[in-house]
N, C-alpha and C. Protein backbone atom coordinates (compact mmCIF):
# COMPACT_ATOMS: atom_id res chain seq x y z
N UNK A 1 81.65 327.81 -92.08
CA UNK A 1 82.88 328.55 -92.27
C UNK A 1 83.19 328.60 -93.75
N UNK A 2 83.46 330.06 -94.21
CA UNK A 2 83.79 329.90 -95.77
C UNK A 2 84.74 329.53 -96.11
N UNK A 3 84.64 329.17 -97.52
CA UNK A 3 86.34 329.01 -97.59
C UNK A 3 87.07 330.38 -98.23
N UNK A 4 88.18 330.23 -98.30
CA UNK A 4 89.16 331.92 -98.20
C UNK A 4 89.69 331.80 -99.45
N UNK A 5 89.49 331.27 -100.05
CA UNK A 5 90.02 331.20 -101.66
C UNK A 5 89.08 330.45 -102.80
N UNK A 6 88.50 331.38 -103.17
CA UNK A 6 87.24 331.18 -104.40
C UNK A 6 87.74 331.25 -105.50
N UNK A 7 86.50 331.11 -106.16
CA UNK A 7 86.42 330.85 -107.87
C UNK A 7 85.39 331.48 -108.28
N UNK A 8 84.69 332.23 -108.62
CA UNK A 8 83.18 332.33 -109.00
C UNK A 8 82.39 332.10 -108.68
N UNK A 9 82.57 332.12 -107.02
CA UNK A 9 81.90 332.29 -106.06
C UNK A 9 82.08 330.69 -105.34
N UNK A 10 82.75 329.92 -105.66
CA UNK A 10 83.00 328.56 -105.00
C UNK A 10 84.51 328.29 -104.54
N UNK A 11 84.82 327.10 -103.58
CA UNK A 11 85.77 327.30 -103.04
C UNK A 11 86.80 326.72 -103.91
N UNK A 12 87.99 326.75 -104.16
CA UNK A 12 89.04 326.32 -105.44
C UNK A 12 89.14 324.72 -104.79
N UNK A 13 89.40 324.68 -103.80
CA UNK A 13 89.94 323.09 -103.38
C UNK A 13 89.21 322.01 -104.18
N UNK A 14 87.75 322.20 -103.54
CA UNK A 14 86.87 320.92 -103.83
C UNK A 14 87.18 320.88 -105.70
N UNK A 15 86.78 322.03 -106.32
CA UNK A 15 87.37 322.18 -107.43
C UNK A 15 88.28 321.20 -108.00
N UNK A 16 89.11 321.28 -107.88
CA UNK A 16 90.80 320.59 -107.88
C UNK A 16 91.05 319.12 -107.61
N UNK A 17 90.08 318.75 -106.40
CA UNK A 17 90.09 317.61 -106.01
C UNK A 17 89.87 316.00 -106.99
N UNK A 18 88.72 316.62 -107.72
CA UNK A 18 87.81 315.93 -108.49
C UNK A 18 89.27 315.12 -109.45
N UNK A 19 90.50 316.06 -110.23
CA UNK A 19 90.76 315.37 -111.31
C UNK A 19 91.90 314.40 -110.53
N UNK A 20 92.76 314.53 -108.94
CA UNK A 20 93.46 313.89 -108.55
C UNK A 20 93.20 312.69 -108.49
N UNK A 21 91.73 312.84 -107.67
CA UNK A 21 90.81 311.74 -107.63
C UNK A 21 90.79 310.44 -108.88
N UNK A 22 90.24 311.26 -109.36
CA UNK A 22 89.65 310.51 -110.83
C UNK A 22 90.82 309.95 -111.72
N UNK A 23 92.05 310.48 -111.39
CA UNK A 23 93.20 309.99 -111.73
C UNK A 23 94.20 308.68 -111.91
N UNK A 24 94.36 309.31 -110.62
CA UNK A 24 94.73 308.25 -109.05
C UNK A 24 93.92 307.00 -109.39
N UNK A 25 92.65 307.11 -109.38
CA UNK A 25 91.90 306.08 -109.11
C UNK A 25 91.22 305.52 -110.66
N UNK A 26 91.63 306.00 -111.54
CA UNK A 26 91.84 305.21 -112.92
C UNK A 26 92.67 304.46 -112.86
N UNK A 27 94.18 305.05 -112.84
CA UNK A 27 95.21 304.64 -113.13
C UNK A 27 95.23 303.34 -112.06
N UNK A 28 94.67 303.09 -111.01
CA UNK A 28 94.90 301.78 -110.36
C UNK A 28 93.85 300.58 -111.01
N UNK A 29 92.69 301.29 -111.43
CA UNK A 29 91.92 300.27 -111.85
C UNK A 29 92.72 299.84 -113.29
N UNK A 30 92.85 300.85 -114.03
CA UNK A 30 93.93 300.05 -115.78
C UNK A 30 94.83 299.39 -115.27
N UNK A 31 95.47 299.35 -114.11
CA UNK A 31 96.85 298.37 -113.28
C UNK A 31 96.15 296.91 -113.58
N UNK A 32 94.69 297.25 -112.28
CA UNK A 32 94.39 295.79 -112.29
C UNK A 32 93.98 295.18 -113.44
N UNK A 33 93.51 296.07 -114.93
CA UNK A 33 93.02 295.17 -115.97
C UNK A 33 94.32 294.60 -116.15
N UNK A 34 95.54 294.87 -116.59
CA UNK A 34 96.84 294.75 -116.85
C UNK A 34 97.10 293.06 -116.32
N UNK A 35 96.85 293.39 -114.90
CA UNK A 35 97.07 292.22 -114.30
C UNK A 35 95.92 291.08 -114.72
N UNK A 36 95.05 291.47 -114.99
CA UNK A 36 94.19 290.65 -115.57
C UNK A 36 94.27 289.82 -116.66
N UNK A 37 94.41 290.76 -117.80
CA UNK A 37 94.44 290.31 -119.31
C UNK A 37 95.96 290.76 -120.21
N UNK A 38 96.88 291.06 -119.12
CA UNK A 38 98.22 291.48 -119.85
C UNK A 38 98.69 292.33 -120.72
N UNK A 39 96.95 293.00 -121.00
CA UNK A 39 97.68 293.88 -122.19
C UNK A 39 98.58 295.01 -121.39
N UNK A 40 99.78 295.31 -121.46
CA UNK A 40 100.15 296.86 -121.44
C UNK A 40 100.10 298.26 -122.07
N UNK A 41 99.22 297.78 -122.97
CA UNK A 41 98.37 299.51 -122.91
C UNK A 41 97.98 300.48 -121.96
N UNK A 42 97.60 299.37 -121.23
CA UNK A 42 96.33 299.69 -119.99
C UNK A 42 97.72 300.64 -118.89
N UNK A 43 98.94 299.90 -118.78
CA UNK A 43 99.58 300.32 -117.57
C UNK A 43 100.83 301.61 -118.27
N UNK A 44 100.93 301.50 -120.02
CA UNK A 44 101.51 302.73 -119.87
C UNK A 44 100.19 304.10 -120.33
N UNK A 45 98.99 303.70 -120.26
CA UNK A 45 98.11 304.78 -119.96
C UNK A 45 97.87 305.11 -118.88
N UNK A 46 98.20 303.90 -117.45
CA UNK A 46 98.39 304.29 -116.21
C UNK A 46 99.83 305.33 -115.67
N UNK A 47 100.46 305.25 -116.20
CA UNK A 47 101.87 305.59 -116.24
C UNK A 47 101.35 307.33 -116.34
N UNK A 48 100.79 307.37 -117.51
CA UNK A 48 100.51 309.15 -117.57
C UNK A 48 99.61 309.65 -116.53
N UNK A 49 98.50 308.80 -116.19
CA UNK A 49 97.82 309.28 -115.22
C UNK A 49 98.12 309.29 -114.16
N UNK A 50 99.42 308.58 -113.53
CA UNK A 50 100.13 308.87 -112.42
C UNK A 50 100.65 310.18 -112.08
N UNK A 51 101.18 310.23 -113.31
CA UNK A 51 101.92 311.39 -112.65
C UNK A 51 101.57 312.47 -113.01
N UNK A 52 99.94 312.78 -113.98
CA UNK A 52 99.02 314.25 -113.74
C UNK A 52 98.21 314.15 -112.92
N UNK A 53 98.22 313.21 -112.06
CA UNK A 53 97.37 312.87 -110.68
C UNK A 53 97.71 313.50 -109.56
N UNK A 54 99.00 312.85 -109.82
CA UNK A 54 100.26 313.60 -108.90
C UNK A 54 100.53 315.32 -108.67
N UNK A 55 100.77 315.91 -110.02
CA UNK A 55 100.50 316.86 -110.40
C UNK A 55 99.27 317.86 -109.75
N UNK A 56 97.91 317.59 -110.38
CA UNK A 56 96.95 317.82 -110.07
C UNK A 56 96.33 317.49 -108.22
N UNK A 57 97.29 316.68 -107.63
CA UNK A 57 97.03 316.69 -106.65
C UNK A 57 98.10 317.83 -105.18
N UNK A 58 98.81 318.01 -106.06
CA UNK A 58 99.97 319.11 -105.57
C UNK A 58 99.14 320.39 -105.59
N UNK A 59 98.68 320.53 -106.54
CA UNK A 59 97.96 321.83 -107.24
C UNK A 59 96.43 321.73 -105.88
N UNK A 60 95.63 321.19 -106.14
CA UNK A 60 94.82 321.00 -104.94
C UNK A 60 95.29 320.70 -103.41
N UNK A 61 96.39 320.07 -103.06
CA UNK A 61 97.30 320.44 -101.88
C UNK A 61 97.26 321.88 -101.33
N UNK A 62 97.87 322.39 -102.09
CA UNK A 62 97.75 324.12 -101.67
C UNK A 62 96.65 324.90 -101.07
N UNK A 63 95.81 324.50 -102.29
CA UNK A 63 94.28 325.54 -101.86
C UNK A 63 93.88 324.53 -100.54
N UNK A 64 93.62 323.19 -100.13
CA UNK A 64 93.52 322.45 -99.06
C UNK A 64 94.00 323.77 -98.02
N UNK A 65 95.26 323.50 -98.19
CA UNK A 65 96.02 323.86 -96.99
C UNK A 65 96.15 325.50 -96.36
N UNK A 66 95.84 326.07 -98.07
CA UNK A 66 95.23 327.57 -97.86
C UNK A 66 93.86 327.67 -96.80
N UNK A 67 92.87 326.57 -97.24
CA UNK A 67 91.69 326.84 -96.37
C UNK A 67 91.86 326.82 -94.87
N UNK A 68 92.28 325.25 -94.78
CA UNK A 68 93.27 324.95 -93.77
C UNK A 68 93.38 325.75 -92.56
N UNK A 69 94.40 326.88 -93.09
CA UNK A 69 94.79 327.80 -92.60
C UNK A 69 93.97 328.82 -91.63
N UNK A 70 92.34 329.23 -92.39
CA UNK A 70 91.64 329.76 -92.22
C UNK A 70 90.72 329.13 -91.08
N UNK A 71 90.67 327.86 -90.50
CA UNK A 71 89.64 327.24 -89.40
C UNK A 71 90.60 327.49 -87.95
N UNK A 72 89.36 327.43 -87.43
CA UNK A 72 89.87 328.10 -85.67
C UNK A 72 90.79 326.57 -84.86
N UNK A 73 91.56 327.49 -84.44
CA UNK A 73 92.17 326.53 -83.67
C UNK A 73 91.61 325.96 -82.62
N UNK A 74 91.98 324.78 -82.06
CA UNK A 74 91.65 323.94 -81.12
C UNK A 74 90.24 323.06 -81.21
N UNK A 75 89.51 323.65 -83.07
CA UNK A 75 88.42 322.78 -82.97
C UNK A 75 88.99 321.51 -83.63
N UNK A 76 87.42 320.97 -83.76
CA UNK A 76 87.30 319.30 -84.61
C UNK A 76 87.85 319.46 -85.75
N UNK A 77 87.34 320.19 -86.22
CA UNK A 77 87.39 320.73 -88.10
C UNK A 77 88.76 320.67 -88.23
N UNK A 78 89.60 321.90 -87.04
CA UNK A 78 91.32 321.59 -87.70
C UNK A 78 91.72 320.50 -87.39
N UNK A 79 91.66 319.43 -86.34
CA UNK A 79 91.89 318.12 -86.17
C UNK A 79 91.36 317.20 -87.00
N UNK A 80 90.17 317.58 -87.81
CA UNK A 80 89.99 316.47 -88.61
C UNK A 80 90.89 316.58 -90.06
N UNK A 81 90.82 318.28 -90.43
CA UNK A 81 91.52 319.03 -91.76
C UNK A 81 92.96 317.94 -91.77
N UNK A 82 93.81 318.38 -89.98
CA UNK A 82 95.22 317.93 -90.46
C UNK A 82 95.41 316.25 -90.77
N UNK A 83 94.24 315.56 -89.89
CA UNK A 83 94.61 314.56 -90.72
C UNK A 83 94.16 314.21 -91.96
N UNK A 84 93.07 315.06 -92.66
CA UNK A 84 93.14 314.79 -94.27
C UNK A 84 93.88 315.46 -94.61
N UNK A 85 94.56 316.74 -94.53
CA UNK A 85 95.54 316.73 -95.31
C UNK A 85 96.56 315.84 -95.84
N UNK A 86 97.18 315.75 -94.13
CA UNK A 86 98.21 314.89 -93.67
C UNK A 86 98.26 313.13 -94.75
N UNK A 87 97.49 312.67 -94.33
CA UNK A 87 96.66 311.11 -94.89
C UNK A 87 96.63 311.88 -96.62
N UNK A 88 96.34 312.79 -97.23
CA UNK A 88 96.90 312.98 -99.02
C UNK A 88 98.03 313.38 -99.50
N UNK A 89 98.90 313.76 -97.80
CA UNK A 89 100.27 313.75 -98.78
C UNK A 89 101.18 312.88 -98.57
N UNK A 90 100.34 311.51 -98.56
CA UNK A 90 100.82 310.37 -98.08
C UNK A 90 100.61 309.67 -99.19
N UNK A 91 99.54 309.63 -99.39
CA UNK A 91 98.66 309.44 -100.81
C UNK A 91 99.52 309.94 -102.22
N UNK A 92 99.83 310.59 -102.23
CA UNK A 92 100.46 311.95 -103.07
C UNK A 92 102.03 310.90 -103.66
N UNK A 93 103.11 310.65 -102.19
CA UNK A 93 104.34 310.41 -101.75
C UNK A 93 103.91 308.48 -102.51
N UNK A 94 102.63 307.81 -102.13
CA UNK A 94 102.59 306.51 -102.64
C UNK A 94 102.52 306.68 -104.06
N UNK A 95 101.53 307.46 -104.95
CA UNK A 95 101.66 307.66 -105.99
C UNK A 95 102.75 308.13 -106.78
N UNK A 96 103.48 308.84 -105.99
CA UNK A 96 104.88 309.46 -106.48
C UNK A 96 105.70 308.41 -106.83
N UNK A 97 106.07 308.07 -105.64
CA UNK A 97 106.89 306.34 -105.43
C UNK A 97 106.73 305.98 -106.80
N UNK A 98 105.13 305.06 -106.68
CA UNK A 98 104.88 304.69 -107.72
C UNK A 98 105.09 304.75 -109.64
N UNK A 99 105.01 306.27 -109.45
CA UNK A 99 105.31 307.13 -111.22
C UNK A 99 107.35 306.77 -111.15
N UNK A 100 107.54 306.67 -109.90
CA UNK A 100 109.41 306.98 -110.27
C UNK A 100 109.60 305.33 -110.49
N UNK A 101 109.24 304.50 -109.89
CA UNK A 101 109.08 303.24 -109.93
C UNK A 101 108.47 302.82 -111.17
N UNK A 102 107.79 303.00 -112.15
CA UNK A 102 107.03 302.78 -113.57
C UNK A 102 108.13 303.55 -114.46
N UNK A 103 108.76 304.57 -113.97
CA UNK A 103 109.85 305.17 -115.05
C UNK A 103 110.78 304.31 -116.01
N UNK A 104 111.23 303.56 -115.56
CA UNK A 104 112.02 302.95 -116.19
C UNK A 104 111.60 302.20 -117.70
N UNK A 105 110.65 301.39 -117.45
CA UNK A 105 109.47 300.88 -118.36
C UNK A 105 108.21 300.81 -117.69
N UNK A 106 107.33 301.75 -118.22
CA UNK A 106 106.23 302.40 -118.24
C UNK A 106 105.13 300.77 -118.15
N UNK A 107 105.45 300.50 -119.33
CA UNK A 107 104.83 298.90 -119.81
C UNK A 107 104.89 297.83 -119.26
N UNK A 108 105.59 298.19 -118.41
CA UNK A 108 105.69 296.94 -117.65
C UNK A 108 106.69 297.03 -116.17
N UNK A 109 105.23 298.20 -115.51
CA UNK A 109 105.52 298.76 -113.87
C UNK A 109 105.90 296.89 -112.76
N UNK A 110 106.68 297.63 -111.87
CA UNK A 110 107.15 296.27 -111.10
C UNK A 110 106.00 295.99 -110.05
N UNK A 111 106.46 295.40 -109.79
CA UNK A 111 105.06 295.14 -108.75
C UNK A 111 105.03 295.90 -107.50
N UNK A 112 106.18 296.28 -106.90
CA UNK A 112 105.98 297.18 -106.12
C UNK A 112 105.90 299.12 -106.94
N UNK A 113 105.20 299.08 -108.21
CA UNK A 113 104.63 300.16 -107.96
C UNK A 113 102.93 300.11 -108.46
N UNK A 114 102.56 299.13 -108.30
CA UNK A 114 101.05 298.84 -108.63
C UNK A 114 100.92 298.86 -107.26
N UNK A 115 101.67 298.10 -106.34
CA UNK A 115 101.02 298.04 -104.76
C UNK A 115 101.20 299.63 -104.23
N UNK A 116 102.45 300.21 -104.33
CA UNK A 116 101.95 301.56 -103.61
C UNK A 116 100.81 302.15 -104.34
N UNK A 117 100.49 302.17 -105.77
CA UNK A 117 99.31 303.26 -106.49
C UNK A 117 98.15 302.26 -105.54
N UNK A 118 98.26 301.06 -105.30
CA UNK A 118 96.93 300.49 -104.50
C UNK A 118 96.76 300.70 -103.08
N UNK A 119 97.82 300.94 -102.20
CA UNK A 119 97.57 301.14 -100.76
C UNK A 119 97.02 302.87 -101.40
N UNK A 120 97.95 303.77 -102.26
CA UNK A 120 97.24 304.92 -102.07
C UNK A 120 96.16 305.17 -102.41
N UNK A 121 95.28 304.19 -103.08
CA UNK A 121 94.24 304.49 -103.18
C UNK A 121 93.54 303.87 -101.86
N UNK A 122 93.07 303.06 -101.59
CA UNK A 122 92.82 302.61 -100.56
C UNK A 122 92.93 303.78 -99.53
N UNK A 123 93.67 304.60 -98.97
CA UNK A 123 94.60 305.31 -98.05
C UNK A 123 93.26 306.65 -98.45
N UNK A 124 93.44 306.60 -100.00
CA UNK A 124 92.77 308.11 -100.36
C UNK A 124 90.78 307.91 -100.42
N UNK A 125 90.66 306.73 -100.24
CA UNK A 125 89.20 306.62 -99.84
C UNK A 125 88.92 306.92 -97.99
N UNK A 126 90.00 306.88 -97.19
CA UNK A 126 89.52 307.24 -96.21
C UNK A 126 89.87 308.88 -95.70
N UNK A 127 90.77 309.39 -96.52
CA UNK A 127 91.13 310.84 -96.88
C UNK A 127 89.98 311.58 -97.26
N UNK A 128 89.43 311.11 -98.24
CA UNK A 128 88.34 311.34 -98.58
C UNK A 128 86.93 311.17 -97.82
N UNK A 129 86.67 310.28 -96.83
CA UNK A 129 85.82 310.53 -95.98
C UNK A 129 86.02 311.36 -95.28
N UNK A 130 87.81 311.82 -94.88
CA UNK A 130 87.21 313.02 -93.89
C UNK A 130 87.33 314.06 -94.77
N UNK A 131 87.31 314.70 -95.84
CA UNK A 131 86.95 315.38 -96.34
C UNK A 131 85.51 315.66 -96.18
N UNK A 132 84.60 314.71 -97.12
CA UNK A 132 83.28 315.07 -96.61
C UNK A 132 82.56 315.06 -95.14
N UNK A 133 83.92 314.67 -94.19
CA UNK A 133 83.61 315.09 -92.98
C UNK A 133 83.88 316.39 -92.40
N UNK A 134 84.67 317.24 -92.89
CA UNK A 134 85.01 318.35 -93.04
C UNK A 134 83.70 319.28 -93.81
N UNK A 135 83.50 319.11 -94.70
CA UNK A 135 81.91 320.14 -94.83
C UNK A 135 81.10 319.33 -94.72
N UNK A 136 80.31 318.48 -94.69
CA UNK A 136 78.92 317.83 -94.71
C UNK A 136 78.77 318.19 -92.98
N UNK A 137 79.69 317.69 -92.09
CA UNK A 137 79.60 317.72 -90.60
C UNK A 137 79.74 318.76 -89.71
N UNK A 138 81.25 319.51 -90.84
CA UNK A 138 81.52 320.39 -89.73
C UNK A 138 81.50 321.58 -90.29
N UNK A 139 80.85 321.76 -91.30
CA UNK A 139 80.43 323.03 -92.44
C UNK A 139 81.68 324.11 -92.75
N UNK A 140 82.54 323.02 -93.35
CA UNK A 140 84.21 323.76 -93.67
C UNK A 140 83.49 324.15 -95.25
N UNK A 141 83.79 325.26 -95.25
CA UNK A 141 83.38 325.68 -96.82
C UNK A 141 82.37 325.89 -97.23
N UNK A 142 81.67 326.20 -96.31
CA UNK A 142 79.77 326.28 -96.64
C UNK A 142 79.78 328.09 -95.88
N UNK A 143 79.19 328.83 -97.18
CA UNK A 143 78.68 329.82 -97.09
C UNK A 143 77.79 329.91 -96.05
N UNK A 144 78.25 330.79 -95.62
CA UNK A 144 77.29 331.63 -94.21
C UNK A 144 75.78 331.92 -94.42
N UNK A 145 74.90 331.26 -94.00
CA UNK A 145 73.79 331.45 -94.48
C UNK A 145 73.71 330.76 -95.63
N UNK A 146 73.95 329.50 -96.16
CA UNK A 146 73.35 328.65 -97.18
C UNK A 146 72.03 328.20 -96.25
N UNK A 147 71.41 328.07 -97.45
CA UNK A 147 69.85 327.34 -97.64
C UNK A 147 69.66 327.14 -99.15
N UNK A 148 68.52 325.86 -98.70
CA UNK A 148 68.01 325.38 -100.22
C UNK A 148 67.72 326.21 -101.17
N UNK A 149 67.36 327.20 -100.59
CA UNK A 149 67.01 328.34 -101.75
C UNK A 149 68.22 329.65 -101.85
N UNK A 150 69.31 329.22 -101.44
CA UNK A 150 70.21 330.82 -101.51
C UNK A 150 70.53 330.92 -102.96
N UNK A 151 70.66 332.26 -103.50
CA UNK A 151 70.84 332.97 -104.65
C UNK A 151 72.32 332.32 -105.06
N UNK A 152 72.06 332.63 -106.41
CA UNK A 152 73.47 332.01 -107.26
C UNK A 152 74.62 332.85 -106.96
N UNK A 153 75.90 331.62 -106.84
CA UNK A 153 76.93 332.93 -106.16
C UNK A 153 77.52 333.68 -107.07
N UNK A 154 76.73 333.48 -108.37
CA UNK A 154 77.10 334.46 -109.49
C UNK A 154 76.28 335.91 -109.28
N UNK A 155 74.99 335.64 -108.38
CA UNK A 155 74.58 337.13 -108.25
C UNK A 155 75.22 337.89 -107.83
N UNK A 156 76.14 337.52 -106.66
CA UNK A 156 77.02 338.86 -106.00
C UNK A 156 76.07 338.96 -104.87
N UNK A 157 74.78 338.30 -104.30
CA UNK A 157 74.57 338.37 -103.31
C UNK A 157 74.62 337.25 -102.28
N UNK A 158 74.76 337.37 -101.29
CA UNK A 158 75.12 336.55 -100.06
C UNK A 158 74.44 335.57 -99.76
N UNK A 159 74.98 334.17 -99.42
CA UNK A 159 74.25 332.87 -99.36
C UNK A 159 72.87 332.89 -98.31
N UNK A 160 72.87 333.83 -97.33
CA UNK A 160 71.57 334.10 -96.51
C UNK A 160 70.63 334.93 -96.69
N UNK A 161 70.78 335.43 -98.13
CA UNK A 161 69.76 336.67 -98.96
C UNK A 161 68.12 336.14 -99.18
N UNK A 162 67.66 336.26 -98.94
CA UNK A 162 66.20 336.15 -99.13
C UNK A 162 65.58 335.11 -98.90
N UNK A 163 66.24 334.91 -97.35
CA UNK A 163 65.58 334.07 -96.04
C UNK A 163 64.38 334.21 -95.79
N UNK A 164 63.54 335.24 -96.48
CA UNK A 164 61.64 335.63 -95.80
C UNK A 164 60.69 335.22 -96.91
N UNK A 165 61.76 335.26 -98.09
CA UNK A 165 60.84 335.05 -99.69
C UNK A 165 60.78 333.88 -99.80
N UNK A 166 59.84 333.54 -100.05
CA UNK A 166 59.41 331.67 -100.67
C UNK A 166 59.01 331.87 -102.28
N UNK A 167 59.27 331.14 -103.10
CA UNK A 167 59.00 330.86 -104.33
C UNK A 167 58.69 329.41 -104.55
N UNK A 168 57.85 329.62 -106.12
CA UNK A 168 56.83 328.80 -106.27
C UNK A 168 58.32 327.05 -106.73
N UNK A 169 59.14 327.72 -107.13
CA UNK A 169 60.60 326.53 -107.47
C UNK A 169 61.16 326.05 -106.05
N UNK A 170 60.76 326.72 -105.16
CA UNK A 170 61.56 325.87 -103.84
C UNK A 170 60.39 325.42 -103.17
N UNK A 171 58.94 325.29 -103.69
CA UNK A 171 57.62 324.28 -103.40
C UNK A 171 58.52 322.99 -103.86
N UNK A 172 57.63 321.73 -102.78
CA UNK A 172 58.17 320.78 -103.41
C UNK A 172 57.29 319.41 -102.37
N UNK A 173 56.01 318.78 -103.07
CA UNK A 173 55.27 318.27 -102.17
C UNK A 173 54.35 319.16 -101.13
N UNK A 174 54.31 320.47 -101.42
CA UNK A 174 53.51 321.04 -100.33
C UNK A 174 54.77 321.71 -99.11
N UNK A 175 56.18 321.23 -99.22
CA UNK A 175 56.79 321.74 -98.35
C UNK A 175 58.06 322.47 -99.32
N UNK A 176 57.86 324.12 -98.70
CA UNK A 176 58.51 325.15 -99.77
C UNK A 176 59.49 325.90 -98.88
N UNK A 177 60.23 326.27 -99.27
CA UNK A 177 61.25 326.89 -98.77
C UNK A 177 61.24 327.57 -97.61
N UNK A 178 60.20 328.20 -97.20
CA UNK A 178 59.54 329.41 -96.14
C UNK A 178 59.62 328.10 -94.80
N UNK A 179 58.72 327.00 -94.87
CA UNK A 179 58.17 325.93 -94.39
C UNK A 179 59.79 325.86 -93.49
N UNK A 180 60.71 325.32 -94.42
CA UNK A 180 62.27 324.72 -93.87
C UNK A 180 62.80 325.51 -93.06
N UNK A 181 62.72 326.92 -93.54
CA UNK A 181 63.35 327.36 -92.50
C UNK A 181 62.36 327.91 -91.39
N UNK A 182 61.52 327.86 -90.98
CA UNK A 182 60.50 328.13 -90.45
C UNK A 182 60.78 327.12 -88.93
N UNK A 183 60.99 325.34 -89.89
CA UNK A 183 61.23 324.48 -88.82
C UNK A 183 62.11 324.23 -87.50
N UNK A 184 61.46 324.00 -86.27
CA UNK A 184 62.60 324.69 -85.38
C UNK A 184 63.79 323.12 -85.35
N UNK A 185 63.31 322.22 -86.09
CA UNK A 185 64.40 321.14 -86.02
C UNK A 185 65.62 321.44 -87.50
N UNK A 186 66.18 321.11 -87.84
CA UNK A 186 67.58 321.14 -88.21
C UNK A 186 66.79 319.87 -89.64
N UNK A 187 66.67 321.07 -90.35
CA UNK A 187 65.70 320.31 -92.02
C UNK A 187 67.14 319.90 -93.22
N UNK A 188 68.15 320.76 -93.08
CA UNK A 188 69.45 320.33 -93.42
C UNK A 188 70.81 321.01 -93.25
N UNK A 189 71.41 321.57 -93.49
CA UNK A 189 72.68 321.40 -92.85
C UNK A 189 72.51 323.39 -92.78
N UNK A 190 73.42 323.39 -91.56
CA UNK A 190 73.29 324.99 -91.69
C UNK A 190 72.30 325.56 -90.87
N UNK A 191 71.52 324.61 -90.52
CA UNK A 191 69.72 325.60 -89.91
C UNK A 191 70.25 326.29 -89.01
N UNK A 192 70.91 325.36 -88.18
CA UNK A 192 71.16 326.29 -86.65
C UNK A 192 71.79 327.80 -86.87
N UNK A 193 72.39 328.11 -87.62
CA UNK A 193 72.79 329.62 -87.77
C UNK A 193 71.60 330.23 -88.00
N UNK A 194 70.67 329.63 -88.67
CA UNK A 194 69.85 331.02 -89.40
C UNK A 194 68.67 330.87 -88.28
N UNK A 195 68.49 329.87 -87.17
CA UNK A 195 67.71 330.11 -86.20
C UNK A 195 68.03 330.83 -85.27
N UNK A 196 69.06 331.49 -84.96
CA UNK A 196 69.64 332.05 -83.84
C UNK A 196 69.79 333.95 -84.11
């Protein structure tokens, strides 16, 4: 299932995801040096990354929920979607907590806002599994007709374009592109469409 809101030929969410992530999950690890070795450097550099985490995770919220929108009802995919959504704007609400809770003095956050930035992280590693349970499993966001060899989505042509052509770059050990899809077992994600 594609996703309904691109970029240059990719879907915006996963996009977006990366800096909440990487945020979020700085800003808890500089907590724990803090707690470690006392310096407060560490926690009012956590302090900023809270709350462009926060930010940046609002901003990826949307396109989520845009895709969201787009999967059929009554399957797995939207039951698994609402609870990752659901489970990051929980994530989102702990980190929030957290940035209004560090407001006061940045340098020296209370302890109950190191523990919410830590349950939300915690919270956002299993958010994050169903995310990649959402495309790796249930092919949320995977072009119609991907294969190892589909054309760049900068060509402007379609992820199932030149399913018959083998080239000498998708050889690899003797087993080349033609070979994979050729196989009637499921070589990686996606086969079953292009066997049918």
């Amino acid at each position: 299932m594609e996703s309904g809101v691109k970029l240059a030929g990719h879907p915006v969410h996963p996009m977006l995801v990366v800096f909440p992530l990487g945020l979020l999950g700085t800003a808890v690890i500089f907590d724990i040096i803090y707690l470690v070795f006392g310096n407060t450097h560490w926690t009012l550099a956590a302090y900023y990354m809270v709350g462009a985490g926060v930010l940046g995770g609002i901003a990826a919220a949307v396109f989520g929920w845009l895709d969201w929108l787009g999967i059929p009802a009554g399957t797995r995919a939207k039951r698994v979607g609402l609870w990752h959504g659901v489970g990051n704007g929980v994530v989102l609400a702990l980190f929030a907590l957290s940035w209004v809770l560090r407001r006061e003095n940045p340098e020296l956050p209370p302890t109950g806002a190191i523990v919410a930035a830590l349950i939300g992280l915690v919270l956002a590693v299993v958010t994050s599994w169903l995310g990649g349970e959402l495309v790796n499993r249930l092919g949320v966001g995977v072009d119609v007709g991907a294969h190892l060899d589909a054309p760049s989505s900068l060509s402007g042509r379609p992820a199932g374009a030149g399913l018959g052509a083998s080239s000498q770059a998708g050889r690899n050990n003797g087993y080349n592109g033609a070979d994979r899809r050729a196989a009637q077992t499921a070589a990686y994600a996606g086969a079953e469409r292009r066997l049918s």
